[in-house]
PDB file of N, CA and C in Angstrom:
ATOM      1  N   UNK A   1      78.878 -68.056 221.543  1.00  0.00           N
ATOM      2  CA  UNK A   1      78.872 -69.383 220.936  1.00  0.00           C
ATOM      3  C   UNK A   1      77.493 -70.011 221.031  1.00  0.00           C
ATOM      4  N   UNK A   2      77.247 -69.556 222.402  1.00  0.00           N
ATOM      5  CA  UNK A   2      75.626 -70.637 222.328  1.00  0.00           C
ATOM      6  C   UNK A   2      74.616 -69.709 221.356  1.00  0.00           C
ATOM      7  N   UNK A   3      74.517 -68.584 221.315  1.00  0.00           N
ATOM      8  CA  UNK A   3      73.099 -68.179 220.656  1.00  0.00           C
ATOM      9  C   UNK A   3      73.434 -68.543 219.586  1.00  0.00           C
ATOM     10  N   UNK A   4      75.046 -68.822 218.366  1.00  0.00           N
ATOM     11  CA  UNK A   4      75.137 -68.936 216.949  1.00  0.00           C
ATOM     12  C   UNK A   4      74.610 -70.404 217.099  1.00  0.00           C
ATOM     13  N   UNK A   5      74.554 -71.120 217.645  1.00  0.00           N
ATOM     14  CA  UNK A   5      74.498 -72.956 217.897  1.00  0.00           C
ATOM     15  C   UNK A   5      72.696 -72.706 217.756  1.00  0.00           C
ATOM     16  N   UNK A   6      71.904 -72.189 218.719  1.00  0.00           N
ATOM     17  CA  UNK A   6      70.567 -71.598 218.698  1.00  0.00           C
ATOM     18  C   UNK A   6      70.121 -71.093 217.164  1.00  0.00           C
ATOM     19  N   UNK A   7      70.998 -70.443 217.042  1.00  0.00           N
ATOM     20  CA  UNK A   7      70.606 -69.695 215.164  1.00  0.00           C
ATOM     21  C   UNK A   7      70.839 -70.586 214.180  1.00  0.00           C
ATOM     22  N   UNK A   8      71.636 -71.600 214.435  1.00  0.00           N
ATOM     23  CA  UNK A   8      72.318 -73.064 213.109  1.00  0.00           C
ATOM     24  C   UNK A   8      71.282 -73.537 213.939  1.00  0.00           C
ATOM     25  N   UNK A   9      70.644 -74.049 215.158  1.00  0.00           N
ATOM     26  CA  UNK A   9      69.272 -74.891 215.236  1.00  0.00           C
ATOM     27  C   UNK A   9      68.010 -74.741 214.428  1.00  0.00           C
ATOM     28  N   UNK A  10      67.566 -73.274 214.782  1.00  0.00           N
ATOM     29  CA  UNK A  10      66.545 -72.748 214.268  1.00  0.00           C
ATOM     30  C   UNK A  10      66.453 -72.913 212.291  1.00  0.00           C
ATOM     31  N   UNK A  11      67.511 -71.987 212.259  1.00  0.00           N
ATOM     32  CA  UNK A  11      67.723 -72.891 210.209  1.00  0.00           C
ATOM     33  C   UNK A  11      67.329 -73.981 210.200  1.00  0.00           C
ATOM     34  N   UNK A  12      68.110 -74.990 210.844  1.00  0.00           N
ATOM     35  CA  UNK A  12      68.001 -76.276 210.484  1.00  0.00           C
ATOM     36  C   UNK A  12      66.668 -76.840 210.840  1.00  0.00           C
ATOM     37  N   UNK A  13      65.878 -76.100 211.921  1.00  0.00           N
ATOM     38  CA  UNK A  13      64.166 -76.565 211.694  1.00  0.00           C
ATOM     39  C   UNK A  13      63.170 -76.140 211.051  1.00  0.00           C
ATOM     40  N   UNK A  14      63.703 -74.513 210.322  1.00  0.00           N
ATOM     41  CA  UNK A  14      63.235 -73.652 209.309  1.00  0.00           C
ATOM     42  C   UNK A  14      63.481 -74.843 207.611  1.00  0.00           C
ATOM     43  N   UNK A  15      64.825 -75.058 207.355  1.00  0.00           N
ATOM     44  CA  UNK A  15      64.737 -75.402 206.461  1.00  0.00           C
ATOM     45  C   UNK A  15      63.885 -77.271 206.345  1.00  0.00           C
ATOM     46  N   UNK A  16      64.078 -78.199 207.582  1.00  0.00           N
ATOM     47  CA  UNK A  16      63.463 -78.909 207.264  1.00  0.00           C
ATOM     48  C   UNK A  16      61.937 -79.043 207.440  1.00  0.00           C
ATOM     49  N   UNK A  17      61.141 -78.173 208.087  1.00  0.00           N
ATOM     50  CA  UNK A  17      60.082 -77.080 207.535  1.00  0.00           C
ATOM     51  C   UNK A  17      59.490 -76.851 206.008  1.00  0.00           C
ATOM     52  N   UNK A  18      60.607 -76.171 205.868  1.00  0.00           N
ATOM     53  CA  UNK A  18      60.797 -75.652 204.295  1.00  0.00           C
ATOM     54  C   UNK A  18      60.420 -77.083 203.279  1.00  0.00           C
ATOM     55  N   UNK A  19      61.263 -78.041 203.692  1.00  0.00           N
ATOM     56  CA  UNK A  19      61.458 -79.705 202.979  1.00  0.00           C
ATOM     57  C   UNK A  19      60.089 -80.291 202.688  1.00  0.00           C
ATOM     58  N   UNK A  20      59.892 -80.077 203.648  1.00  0.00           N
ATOM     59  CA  UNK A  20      58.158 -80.890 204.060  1.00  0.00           C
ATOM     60  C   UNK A  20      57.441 -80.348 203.497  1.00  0.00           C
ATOM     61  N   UNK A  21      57.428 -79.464 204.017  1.00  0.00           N
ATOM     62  CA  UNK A  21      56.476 -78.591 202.290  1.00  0.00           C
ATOM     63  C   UNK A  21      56.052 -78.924 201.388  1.00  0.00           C
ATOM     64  N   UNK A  22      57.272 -78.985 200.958  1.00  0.00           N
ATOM     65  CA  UNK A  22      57.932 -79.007 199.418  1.00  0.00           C
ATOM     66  C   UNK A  22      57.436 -80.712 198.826  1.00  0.00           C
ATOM     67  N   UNK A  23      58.089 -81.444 199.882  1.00  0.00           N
ATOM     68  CA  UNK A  23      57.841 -82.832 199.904  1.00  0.00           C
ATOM     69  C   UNK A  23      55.988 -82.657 199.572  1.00  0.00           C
ATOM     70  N   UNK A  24      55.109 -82.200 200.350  1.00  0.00           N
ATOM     71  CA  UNK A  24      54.142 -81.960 200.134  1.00  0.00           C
ATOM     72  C   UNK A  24      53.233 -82.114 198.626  1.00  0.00           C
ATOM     73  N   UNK A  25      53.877 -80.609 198.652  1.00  0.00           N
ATOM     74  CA  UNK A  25      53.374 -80.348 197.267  1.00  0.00           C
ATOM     75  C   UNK A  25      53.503 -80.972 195.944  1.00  0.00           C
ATOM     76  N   UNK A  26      55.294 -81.974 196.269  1.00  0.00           N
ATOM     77  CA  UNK A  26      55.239 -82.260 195.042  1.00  0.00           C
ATOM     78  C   UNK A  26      54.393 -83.606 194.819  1.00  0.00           C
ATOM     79  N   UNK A  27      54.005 -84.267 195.915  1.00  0.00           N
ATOM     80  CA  UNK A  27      52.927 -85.314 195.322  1.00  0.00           C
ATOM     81  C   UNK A  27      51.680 -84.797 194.823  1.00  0.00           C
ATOM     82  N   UNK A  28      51.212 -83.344 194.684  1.00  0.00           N
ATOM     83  CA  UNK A  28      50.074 -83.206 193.769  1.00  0.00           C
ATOM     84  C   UNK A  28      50.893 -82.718 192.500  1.00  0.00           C
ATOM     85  N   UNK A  29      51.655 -82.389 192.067  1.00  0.00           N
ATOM     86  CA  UNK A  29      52.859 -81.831 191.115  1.00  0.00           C
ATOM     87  C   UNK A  29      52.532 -83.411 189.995  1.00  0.00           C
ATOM     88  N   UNK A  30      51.792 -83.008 188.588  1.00  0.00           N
ATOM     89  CA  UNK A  30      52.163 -84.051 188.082  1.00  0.00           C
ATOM     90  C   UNK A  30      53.275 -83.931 186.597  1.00  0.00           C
ATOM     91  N   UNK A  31      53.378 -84.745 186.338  1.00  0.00           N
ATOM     92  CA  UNK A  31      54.242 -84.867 184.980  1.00  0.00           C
ATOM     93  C   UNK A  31      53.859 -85.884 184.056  1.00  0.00           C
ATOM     94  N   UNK A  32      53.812 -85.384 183.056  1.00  0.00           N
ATOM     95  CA  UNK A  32      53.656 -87.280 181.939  1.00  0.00           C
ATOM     96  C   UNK A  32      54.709 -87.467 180.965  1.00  0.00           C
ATOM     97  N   UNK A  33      54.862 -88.780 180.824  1.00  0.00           N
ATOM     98  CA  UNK A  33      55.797 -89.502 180.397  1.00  0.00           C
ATOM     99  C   UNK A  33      54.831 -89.632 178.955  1.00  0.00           C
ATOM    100  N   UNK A  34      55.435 -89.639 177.557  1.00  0.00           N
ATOM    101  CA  UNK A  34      54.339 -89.269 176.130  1.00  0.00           C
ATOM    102  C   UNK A  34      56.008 -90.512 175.249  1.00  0.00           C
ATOM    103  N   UNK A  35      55.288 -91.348 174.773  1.00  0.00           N
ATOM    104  CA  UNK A  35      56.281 -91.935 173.693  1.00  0.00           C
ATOM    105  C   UNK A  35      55.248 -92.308 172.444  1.00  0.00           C
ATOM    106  N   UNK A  36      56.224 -92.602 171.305  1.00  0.00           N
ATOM    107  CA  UNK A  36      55.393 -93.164 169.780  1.00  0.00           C
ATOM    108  C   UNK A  36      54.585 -91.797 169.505  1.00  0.00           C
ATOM    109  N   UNK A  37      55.014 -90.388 169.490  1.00  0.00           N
ATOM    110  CA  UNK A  37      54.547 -89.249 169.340  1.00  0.00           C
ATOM    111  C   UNK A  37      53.255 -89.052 170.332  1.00  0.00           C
ATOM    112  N   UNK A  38      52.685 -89.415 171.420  1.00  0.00           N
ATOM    113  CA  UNK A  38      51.761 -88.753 171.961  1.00  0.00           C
ATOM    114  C   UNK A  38      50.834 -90.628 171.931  1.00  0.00           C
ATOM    115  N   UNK A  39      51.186 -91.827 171.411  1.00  0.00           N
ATOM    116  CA  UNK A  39      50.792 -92.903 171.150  1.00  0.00           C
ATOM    117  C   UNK A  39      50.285 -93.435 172.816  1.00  0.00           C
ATOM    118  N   UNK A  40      51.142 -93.364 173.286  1.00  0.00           N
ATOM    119  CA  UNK A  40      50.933 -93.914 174.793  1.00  0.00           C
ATOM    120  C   UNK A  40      51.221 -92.699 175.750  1.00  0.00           C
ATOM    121  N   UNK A  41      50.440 -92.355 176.991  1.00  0.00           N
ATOM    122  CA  UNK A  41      50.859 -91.513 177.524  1.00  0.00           C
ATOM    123  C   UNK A  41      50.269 -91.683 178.976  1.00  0.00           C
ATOM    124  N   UNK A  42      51.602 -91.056 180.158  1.00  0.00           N
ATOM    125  CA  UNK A  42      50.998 -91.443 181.454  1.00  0.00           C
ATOM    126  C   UNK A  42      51.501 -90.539 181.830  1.00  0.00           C
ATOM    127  N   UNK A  43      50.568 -90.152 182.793  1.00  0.00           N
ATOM    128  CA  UNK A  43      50.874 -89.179 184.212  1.00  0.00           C
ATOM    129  C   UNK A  43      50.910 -89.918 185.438  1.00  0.00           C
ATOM    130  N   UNK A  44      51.553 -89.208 185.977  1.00  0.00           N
ATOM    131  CA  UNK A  44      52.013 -89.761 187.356  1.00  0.00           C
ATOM    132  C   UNK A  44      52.648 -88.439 188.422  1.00  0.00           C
ATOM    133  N   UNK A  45      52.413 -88.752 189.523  1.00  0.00           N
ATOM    134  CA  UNK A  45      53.015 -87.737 190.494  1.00  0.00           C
ATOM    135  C   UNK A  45      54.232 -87.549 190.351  1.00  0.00           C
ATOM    136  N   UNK A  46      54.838 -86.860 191.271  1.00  0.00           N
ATOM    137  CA  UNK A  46      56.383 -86.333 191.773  1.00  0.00           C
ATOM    138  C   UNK A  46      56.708 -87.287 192.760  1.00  0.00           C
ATOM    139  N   UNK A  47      55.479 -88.325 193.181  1.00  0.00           N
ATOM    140  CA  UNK A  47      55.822 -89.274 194.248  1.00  0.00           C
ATOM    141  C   UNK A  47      55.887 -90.536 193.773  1.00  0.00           C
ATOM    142  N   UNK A  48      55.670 -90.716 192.076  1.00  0.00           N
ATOM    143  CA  UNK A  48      55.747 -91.368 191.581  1.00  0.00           C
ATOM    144  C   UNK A  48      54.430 -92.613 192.200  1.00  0.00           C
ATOM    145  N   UNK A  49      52.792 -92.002 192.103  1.00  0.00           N
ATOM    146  CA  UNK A  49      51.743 -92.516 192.152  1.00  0.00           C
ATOM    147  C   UNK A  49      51.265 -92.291 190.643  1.00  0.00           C
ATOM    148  N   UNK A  50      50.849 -93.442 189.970  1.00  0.00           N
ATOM    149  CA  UNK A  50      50.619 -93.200 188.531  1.00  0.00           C
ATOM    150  C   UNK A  50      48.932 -92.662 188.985  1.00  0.00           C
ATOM    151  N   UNK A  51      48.367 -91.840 187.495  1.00  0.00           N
ATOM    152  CA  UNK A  51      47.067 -91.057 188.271  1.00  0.00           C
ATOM    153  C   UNK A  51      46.075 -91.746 186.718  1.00  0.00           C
ATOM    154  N   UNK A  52      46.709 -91.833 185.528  1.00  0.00           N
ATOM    155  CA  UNK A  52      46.471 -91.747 184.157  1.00  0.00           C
ATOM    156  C   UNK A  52      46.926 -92.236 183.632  1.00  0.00           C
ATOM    157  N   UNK A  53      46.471 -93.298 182.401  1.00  0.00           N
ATOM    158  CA  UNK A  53      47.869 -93.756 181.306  1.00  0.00           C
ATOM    159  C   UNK A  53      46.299 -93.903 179.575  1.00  0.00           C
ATOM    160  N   UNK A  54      46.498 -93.176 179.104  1.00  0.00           N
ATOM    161  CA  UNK A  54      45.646 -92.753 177.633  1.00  0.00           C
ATOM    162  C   UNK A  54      46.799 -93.520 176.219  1.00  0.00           C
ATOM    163  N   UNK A  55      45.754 -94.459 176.067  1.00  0.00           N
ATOM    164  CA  UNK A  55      46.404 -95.353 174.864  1.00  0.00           C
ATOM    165  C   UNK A  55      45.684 -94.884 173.460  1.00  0.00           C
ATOM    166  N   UNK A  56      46.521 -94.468 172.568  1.00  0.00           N
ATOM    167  CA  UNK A  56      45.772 -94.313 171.476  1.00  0.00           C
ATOM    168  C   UNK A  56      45.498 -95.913 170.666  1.00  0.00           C
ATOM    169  N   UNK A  57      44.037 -95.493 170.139  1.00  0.00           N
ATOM    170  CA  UNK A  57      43.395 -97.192 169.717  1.00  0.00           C
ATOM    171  C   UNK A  57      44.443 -97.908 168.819  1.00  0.00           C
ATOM    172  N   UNK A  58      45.581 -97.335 167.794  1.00  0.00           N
ATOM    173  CA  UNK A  58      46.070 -97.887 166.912  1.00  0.00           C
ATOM    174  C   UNK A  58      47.468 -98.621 167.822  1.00  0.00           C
ATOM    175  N   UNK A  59      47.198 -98.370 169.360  1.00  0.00           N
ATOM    176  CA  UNK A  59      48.562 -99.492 169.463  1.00  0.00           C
ATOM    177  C   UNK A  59      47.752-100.732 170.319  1.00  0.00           C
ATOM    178  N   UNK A  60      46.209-100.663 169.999  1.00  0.00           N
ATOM    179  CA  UNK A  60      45.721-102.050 170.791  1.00  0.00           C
ATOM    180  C   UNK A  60      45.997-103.144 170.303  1.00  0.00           C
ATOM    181  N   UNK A  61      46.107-102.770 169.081  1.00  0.00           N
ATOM    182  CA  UNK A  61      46.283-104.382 168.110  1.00  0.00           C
ATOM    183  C   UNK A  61      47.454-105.329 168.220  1.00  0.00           C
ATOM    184  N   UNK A  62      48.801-104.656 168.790  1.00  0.00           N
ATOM    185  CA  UNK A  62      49.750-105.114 168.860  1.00  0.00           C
ATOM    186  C   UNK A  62      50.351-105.022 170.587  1.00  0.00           C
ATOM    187  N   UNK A  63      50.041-106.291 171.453  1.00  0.00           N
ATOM    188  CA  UNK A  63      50.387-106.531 172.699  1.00  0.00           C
ATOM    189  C   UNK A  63      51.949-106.063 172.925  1.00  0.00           C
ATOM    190  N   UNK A  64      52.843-106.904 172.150  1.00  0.00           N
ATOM    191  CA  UNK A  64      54.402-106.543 172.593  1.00  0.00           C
ATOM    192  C   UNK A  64      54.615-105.338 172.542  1.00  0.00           C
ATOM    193  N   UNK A  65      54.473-104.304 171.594  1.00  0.00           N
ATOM    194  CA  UNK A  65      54.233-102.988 171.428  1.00  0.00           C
ATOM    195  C   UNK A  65      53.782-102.074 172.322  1.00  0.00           C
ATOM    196  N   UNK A  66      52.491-102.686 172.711  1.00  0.00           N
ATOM    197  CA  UNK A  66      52.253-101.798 173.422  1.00  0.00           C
ATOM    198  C   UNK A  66      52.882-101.594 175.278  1.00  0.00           C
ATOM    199  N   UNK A  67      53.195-102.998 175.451  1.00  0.00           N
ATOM    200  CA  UNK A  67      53.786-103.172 176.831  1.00  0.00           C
ATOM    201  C   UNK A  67      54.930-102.708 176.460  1.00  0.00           C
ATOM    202  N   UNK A  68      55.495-102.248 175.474  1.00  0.00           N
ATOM    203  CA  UNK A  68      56.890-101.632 175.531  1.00  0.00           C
ATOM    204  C   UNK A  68      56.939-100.756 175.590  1.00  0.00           C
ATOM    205  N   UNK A  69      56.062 -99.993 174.648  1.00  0.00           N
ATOM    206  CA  UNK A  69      55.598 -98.069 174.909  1.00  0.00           C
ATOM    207  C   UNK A  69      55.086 -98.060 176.393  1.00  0.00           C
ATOM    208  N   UNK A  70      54.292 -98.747 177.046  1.00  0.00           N
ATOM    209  CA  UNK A  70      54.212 -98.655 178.509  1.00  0.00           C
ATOM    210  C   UNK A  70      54.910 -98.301 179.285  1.00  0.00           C
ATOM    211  N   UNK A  71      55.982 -99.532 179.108  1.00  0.00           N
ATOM    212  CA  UNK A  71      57.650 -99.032 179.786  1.00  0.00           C
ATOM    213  C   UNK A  71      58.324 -98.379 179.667  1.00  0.00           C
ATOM    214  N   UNK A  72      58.464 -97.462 178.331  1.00  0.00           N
ATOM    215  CA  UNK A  72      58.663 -96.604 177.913  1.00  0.00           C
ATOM    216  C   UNK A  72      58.586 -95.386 178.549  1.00  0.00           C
ATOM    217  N   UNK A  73      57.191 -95.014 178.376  1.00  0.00           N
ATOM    218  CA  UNK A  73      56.354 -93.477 179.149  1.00  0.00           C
ATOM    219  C   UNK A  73      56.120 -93.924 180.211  1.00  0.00           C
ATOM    220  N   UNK A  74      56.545 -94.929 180.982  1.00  0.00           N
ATOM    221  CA  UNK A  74      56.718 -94.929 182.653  1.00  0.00           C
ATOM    222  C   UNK A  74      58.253 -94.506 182.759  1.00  0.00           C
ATOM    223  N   UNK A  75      58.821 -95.187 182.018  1.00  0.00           N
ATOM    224  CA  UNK A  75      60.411 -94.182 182.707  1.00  0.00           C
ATOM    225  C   UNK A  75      60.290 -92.934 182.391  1.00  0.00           C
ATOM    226  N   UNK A  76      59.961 -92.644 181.067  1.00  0.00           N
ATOM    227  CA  UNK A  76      59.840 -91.287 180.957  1.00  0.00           C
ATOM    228  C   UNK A  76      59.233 -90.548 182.372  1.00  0.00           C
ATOM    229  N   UNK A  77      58.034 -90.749 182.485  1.00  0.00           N
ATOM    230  CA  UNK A  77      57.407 -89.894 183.262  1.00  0.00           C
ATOM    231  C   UNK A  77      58.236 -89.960 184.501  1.00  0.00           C
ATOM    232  N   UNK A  78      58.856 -91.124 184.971  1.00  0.00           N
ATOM    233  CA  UNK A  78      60.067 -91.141 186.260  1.00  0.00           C
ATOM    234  C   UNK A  78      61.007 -89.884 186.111  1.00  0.00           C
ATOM    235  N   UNK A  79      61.558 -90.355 184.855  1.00  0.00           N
ATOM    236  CA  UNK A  79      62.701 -89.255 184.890  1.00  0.00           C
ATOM    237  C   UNK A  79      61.669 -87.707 185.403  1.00  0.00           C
ATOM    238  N   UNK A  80      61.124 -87.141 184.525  1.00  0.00           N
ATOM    239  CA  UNK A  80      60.532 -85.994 184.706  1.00  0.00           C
ATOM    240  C   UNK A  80      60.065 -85.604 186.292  1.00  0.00           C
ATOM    241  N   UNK A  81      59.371 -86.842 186.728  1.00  0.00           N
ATOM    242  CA  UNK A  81      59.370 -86.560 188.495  1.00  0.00           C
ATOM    243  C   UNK A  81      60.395 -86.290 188.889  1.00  0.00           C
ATOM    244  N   UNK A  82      61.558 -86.978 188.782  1.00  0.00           N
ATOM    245  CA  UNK A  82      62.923 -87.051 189.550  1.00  0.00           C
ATOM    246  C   UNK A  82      63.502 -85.775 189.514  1.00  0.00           C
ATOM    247  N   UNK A  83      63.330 -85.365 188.056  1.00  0.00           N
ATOM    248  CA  UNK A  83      64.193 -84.513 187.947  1.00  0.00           C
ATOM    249  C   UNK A  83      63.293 -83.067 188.601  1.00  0.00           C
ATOM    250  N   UNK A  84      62.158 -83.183 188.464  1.00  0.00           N
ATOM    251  CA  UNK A  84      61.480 -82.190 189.124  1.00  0.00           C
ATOM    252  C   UNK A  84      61.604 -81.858 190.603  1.00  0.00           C
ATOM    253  N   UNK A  85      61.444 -83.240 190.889  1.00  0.00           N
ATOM    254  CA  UNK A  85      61.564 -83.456 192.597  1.00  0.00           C
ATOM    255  C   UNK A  85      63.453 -82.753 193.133  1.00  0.00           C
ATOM    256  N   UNK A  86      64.110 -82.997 192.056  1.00  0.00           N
ATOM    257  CA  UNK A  86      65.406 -82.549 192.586  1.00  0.00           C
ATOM    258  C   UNK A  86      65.641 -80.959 192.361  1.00  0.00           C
ATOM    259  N   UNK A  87      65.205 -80.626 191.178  1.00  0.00           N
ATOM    260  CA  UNK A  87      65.362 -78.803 191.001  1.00  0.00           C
ATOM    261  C   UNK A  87      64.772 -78.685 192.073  1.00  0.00           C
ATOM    262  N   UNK A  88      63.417 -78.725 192.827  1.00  0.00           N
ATOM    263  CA  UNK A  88      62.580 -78.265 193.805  1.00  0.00           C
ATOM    264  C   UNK A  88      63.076 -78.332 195.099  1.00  0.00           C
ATOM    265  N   UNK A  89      63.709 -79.209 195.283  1.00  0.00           N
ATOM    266  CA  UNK A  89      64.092 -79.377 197.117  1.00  0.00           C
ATOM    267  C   UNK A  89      65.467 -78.827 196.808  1.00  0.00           C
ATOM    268  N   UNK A  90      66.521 -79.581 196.021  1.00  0.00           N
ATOM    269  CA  UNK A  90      67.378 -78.413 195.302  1.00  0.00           C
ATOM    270  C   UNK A  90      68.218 -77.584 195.595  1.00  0.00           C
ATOM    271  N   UNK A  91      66.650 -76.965 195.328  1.00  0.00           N
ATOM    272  CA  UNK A  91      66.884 -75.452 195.324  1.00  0.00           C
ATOM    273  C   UNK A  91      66.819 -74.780 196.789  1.00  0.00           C
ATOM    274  N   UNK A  92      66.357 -75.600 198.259  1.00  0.00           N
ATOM    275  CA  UNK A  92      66.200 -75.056 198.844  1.00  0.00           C
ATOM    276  C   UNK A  92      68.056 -75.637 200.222  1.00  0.00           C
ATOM    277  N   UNK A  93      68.767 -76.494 199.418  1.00  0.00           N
ATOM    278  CA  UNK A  93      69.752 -77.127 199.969  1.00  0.00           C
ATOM    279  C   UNK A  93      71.005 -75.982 200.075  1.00  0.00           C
ATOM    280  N   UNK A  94      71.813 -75.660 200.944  1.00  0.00           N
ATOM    281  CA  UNK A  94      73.039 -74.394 201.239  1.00  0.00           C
ATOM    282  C   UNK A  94      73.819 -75.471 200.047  1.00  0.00           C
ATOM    283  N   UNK A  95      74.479 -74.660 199.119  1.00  0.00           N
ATOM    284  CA  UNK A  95      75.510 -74.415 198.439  1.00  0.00           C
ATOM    285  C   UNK A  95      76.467 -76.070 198.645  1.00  0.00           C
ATOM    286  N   UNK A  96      76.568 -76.499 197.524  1.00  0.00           N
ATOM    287  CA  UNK A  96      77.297 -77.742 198.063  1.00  0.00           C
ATOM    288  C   UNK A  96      77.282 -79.157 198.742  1.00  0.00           C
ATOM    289  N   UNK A  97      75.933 -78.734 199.142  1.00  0.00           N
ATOM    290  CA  UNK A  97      74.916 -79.879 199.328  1.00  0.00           C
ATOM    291  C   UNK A  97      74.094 -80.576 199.054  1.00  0.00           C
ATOM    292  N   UNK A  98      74.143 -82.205 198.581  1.00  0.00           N
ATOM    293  CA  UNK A  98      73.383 -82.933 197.805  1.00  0.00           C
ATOM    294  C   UNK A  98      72.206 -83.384 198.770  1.00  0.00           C
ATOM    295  N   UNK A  99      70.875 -84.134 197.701  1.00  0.00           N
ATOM    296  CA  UNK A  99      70.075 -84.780 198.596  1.00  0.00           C
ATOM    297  C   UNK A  99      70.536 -86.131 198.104  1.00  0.00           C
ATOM    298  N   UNK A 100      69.863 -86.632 198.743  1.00  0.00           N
ATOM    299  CA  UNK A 100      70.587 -88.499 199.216  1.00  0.00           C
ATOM    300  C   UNK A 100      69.421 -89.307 197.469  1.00  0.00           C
ATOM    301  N   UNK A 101      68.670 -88.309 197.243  1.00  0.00           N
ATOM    302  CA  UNK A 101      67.275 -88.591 196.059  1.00  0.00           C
ATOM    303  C   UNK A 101      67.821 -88.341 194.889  1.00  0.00           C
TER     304      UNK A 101
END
């Protein structure tokens, strides 16, 4: 009984090991959020640190517009972290087990 308790320890400091990592890497991991065909576009981490946001000149003219495509390719680019950030750690969770993210 005690060495299997020793072997479920060791996993469990292997895999949150494994986490940290992962956690790691994905803040250099970027993704961009692109709306109005490629009009507004932002990158941002997996940690969700924005790095970039490239406005094409034809949406300067119009303020409401453009703060909306803003908001826009910021959720976008959220989703794409999120969803990145979740295949990745994920993938490293036993069968049946969610992350709390």
């Amino acid at each position: 009984m005690k060495g299997g308790m020793n072997n479920m320890m060791k996993q469990a400091q292997m895999m949150q090991a494994n986490m940290q990592k992962a956690q790691e890497e994905l803040a250099n991991v970027e993704v961009e959020g692109v709306v109005g065909n490629g009009l507004v576009k932002v990158t941002m981490t997996c940690r969700n640190e924005v790095k970039r946001i490239n406005l094409d000149e034809s949406v300067m003219d119009d303020k409401e517009t453009l703060e909306d495509l803003l908001v826009i390719a910021l959720k976008d680019a959220n989703q794409k972290a999120e969803a990145t950030s979740a295949a990745r750690m994920g993938s490293m969770m036993p069968a049946g087990m969610k992350l709390p993210f």
